[in-house]
PDB file of N, CA and C in Angstrom:
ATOM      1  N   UNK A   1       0.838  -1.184   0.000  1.00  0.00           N
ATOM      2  CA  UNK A   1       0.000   0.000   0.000  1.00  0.00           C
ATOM      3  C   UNK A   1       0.880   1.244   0.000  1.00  0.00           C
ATOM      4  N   UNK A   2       0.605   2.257  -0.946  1.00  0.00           N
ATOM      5  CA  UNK A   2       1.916   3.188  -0.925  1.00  0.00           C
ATOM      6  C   UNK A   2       1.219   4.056  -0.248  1.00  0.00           C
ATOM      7  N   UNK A   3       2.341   5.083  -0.091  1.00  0.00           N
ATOM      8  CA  UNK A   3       2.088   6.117   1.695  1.00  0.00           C
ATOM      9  C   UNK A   3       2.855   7.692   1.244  1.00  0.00           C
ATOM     10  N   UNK A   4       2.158   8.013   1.574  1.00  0.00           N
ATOM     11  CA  UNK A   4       2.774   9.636   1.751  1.00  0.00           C
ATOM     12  C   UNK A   4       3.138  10.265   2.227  1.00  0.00           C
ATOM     13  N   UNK A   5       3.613  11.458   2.896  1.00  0.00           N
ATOM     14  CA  UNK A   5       3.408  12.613   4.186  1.00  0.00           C
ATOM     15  C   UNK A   5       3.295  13.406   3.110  1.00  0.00           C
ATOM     16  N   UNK A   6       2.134  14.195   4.144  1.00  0.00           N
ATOM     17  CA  UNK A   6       2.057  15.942   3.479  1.00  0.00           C
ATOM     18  C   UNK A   6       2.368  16.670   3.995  1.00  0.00           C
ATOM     19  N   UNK A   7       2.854  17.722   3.844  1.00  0.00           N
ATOM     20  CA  UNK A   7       3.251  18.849   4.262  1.00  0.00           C
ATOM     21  C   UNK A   7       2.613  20.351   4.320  1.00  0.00           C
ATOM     22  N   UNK A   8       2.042  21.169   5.264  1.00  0.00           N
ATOM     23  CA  UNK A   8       0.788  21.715   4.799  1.00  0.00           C
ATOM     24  C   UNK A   8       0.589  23.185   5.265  1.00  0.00           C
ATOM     25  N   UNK A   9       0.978  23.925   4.577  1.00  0.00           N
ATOM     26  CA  UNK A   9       0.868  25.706   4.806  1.00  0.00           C
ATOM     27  C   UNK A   9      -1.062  25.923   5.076  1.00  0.00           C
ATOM     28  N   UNK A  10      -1.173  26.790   6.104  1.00  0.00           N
ATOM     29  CA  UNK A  10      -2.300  26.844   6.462  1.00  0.00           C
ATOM     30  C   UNK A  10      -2.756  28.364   6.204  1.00  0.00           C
ATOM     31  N   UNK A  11      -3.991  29.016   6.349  1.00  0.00           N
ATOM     32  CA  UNK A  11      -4.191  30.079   6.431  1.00  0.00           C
ATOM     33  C   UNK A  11      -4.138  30.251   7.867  1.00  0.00           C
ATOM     34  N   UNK A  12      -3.829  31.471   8.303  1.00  0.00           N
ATOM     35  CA  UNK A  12      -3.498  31.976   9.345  1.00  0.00           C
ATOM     36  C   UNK A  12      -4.739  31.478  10.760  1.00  0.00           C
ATOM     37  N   UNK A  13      -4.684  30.880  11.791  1.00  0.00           N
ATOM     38  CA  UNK A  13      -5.745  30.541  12.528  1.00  0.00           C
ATOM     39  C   UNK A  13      -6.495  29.293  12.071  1.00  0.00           C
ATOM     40  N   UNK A  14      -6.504  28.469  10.821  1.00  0.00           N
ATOM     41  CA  UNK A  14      -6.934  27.302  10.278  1.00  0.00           C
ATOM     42  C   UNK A  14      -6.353  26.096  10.666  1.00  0.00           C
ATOM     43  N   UNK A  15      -5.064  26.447  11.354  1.00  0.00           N
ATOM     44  CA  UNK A  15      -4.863  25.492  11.651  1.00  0.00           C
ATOM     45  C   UNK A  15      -5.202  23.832  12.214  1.00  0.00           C
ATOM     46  N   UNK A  16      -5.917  24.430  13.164  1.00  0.00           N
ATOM     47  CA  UNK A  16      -6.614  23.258  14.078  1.00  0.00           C
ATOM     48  C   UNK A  16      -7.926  22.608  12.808  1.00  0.00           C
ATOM     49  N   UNK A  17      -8.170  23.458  12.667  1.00  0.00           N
ATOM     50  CA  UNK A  17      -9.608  23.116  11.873  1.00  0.00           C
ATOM     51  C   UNK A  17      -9.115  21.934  10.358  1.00  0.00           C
ATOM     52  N   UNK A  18      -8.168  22.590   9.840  1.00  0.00           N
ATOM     53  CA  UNK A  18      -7.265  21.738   9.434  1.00  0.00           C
ATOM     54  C   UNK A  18      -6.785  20.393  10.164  1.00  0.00           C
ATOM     55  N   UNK A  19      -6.560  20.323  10.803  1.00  0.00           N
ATOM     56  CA  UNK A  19      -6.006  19.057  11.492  1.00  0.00           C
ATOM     57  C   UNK A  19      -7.233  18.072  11.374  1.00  0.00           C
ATOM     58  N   UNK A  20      -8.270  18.876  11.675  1.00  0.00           N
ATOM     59  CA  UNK A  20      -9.935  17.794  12.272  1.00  0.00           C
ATOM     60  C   UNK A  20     -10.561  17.802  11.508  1.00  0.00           C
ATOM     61  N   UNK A  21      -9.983  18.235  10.206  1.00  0.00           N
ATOM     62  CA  UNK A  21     -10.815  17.494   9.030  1.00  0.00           C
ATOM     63  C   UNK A  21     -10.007  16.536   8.472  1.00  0.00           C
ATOM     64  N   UNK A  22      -8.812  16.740   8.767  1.00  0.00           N
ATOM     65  CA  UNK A  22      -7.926  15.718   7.866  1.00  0.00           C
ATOM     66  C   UNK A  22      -8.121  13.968   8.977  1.00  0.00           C
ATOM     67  N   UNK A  23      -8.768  14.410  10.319  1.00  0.00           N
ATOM     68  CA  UNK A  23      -8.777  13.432  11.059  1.00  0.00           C
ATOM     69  C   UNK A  23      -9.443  12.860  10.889  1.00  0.00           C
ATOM     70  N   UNK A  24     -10.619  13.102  10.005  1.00  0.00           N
ATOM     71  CA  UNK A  24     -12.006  12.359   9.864  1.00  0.00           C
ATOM     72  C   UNK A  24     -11.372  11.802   8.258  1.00  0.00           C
ATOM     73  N   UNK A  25     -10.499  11.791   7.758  1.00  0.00           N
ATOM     74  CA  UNK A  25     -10.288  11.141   6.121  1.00  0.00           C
ATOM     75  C   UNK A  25      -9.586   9.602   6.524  1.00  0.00           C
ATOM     76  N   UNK A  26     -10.307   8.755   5.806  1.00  0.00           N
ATOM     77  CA  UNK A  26     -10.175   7.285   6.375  1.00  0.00           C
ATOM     78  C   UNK A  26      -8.285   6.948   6.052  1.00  0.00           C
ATOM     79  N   UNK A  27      -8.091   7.812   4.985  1.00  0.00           N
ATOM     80  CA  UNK A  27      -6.929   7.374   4.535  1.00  0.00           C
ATOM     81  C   UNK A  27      -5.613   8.000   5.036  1.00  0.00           C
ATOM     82  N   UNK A  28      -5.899   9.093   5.854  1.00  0.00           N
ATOM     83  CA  UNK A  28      -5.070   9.780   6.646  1.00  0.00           C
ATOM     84  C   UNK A  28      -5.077   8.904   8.057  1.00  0.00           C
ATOM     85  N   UNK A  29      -3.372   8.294   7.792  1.00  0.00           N
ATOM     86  CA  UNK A  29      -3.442   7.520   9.641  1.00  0.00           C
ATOM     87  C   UNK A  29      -2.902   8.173  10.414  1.00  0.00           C
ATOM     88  N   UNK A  30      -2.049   9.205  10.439  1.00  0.00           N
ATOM     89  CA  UNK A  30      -2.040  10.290  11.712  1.00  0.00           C
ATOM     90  C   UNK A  30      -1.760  11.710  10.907  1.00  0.00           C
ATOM     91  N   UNK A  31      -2.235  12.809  12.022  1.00  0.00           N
ATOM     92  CA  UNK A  31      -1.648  14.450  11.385  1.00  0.00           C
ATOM     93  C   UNK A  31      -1.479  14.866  12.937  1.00  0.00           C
ATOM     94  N   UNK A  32      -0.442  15.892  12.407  1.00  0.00           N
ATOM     95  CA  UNK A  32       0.233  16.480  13.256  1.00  0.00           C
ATOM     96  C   UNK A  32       0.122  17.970  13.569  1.00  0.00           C
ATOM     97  N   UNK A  33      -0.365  18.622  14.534  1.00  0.00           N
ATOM     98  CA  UNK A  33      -0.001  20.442  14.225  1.00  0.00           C
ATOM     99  C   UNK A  33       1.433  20.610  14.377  1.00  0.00           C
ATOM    100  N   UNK A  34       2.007  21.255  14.012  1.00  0.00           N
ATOM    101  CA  UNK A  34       3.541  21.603  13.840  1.00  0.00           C
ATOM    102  C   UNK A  34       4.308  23.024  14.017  1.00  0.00           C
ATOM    103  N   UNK A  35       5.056  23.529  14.373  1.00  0.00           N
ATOM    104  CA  UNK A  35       5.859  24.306  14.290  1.00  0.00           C
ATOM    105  C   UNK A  35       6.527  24.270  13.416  1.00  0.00           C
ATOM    106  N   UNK A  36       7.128  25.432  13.090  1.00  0.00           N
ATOM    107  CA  UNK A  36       8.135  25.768  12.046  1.00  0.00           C
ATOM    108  C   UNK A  36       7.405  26.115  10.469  1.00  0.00           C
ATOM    109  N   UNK A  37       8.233  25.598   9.199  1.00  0.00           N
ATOM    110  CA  UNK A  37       7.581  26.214   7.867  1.00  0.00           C
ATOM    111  C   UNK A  37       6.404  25.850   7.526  1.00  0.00           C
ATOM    112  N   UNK A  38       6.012  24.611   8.012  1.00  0.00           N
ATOM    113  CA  UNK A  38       4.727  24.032   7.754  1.00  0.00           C
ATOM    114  C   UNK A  38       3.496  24.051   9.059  1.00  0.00           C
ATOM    115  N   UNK A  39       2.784  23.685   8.857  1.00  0.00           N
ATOM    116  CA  UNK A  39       2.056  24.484  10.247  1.00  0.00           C
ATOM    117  C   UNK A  39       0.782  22.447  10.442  1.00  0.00           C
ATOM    118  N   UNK A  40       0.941  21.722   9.635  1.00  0.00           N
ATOM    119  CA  UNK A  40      -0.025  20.684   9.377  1.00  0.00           C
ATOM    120  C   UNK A  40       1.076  19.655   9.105  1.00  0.00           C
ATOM    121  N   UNK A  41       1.245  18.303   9.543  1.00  0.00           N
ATOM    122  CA  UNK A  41       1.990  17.135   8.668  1.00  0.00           C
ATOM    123  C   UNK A  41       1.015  16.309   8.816  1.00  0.00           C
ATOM    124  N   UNK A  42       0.784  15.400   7.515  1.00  0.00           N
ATOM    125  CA  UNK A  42      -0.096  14.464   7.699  1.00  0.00           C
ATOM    126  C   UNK A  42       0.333  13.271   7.182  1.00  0.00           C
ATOM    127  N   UNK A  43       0.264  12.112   7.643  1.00  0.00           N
ATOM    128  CA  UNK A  43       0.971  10.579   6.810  1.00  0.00           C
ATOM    129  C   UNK A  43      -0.361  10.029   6.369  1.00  0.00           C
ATOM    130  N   UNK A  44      -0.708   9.672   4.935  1.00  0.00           N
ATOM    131  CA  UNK A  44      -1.267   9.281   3.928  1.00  0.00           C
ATOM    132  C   UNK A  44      -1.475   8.088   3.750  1.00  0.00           C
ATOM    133  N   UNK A  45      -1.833   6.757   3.546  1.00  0.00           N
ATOM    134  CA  UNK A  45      -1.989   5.535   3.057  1.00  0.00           C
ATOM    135  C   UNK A  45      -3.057   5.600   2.642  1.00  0.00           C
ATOM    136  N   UNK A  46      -3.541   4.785   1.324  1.00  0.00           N
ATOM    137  CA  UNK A  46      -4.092   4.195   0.025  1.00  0.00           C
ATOM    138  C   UNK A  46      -4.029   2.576  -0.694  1.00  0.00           C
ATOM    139  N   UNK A  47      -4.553   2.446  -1.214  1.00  0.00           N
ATOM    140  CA  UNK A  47      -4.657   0.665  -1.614  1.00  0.00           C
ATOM    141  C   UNK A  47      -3.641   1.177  -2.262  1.00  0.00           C
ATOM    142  N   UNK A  48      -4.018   1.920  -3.668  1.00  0.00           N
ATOM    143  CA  UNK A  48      -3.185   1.909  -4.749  1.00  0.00           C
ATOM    144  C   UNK A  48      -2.179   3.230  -5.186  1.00  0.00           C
ATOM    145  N   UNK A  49      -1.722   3.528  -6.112  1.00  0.00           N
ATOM    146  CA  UNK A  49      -1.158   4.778  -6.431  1.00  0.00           C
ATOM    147  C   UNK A  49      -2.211   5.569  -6.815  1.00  0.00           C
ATOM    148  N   UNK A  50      -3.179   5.375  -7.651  1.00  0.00           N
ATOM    149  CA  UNK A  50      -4.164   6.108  -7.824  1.00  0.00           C
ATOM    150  C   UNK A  50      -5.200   6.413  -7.200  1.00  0.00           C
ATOM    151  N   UNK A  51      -5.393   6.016  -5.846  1.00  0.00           N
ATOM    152  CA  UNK A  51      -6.173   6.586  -4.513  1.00  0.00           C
ATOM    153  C   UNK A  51      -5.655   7.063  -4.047  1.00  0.00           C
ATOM    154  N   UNK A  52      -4.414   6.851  -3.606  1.00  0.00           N
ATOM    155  CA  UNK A  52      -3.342   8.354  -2.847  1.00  0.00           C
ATOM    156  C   UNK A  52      -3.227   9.081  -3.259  1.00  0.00           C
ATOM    157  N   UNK A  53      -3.165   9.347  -5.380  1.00  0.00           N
ATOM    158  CA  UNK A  53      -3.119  10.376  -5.679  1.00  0.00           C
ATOM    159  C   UNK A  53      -4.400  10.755  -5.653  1.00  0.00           C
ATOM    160  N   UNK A  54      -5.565  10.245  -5.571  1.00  0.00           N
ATOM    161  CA  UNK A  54      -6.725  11.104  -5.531  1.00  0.00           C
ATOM    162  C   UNK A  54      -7.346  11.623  -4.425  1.00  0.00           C
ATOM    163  N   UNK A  55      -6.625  10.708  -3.377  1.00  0.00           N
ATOM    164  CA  UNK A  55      -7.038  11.311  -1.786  1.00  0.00           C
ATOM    165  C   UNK A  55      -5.961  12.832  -1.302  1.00  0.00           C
ATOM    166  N   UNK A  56      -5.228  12.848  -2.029  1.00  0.00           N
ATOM    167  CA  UNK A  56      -4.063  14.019  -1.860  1.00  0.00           C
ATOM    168  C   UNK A  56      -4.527  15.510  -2.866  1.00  0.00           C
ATOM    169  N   UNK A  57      -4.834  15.088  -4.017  1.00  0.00           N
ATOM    170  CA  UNK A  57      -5.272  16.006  -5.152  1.00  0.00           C
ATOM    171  C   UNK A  57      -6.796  16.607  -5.396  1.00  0.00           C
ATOM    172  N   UNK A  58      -7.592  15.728  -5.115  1.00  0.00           N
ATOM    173  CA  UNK A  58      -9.259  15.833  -4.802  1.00  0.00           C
ATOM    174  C   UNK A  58      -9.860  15.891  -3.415  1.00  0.00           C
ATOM    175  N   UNK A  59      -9.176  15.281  -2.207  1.00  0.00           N
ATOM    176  CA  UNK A  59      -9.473  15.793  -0.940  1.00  0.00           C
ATOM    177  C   UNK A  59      -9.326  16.495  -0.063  1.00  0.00           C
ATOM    178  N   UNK A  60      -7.613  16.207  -0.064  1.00  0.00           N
ATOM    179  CA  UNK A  60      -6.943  16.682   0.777  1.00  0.00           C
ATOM    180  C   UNK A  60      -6.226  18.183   0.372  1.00  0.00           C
ATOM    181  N   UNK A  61      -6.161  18.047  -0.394  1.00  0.00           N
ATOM    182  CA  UNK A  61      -5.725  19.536  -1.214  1.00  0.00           C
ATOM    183  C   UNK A  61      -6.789  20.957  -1.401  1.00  0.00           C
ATOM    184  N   UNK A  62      -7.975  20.277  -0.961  1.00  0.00           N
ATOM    185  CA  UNK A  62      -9.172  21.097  -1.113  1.00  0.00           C
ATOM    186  C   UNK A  62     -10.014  21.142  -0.102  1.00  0.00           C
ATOM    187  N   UNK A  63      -9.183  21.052   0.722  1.00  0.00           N
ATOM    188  CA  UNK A  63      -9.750  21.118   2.384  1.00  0.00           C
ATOM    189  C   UNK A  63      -9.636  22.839   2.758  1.00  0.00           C
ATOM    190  N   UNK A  64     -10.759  23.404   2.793  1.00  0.00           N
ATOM    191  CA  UNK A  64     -11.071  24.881   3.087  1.00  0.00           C
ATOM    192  C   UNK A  64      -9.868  25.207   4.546  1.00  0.00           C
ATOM    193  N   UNK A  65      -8.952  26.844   3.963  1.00  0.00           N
ATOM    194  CA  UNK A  65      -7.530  26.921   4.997  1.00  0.00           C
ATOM    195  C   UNK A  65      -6.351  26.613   4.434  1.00  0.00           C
ATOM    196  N   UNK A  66      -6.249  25.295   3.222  1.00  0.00           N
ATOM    197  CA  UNK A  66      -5.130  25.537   3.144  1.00  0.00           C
ATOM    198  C   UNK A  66      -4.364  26.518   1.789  1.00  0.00           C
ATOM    199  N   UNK A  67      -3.165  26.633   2.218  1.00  0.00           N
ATOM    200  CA  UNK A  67      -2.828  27.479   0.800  1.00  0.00           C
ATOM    201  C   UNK A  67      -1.662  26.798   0.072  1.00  0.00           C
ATOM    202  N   UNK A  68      -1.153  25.937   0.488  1.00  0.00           N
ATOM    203  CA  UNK A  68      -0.118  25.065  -0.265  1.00  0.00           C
ATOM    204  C   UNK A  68      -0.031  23.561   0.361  1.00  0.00           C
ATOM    205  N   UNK A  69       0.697  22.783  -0.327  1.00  0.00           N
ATOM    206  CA  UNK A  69       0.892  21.337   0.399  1.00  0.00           C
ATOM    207  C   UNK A  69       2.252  20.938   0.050  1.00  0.00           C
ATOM    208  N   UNK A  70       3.588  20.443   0.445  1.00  0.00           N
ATOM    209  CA  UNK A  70       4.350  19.931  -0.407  1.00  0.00           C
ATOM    210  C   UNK A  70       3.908  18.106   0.156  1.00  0.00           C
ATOM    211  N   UNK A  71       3.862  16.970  -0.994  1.00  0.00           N
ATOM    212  CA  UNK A  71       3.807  15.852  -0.879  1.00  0.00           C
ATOM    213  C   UNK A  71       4.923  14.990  -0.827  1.00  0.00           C
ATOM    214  N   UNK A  72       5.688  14.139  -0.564  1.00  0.00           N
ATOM    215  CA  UNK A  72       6.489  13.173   0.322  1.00  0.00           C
ATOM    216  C   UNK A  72       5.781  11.711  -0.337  1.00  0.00           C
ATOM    217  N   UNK A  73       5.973  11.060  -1.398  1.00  0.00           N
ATOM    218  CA  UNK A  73       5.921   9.505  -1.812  1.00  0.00           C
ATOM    219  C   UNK A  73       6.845   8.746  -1.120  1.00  0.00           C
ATOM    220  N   UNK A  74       6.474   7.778   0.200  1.00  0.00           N
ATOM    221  CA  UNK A  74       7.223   6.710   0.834  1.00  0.00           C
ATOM    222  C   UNK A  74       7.938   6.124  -0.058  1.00  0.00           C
ATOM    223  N   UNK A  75       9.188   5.784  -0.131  1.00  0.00           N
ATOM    224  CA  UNK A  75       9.558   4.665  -0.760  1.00  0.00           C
ATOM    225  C   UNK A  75      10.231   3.361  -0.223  1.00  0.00           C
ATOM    226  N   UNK A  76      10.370   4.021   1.230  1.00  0.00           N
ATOM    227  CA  UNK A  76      10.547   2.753   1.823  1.00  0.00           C
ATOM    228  C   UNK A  76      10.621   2.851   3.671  1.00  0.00           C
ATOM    229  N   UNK A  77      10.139   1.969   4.031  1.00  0.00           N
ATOM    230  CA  UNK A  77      10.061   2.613   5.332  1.00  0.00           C
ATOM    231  C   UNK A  77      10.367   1.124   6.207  1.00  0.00           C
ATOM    232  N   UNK A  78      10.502   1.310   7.858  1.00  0.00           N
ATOM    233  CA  UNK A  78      10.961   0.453   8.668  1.00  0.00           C
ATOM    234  C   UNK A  78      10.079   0.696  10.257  1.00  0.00           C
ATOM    235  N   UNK A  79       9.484  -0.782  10.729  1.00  0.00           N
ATOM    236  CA  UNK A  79       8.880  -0.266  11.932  1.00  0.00           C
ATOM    237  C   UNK A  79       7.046   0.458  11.844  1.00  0.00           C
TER     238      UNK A  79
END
């Protein structure tokens, strides 16, 4: 199952609200509020490549607050 992290510029004060929508997306298994350049991290899983890209590009990308995302494709992970 391939996996992502996002990375996620917020509008100013959206933050949280951001977080608790991304908490309710089945395919998001944890998000984070954050400090520093990004203000949202979220780790991603999907059956296929083409549900991650559509849960990242059609959902998650269009979640009211944000203003940018940079995306992160797992390629291999441990644990």
């Amino acid at each position: 199952m391939p996996a992502a992290i996002v990375l996620i510029n917020s509008e100013i004060g959206k933050e949280t609200d951001i977080l608790n929508e991304l908490c309710k997306m089945p395919e998001v298994e944890k998000a984070f509020l954050v400090y520093g350049v990004y203000d949202v991290v979220a780790r991603v899983r999907a059956e296929d490549m083409e549900a991650l890209e559509n849960c990242v590009t059609t959902k998650l990308r269009k979640l009211k607050g944000i203003r940018s995302t940079l995306t992160l494709i797992v390629s291999k992970e441990c644990k």
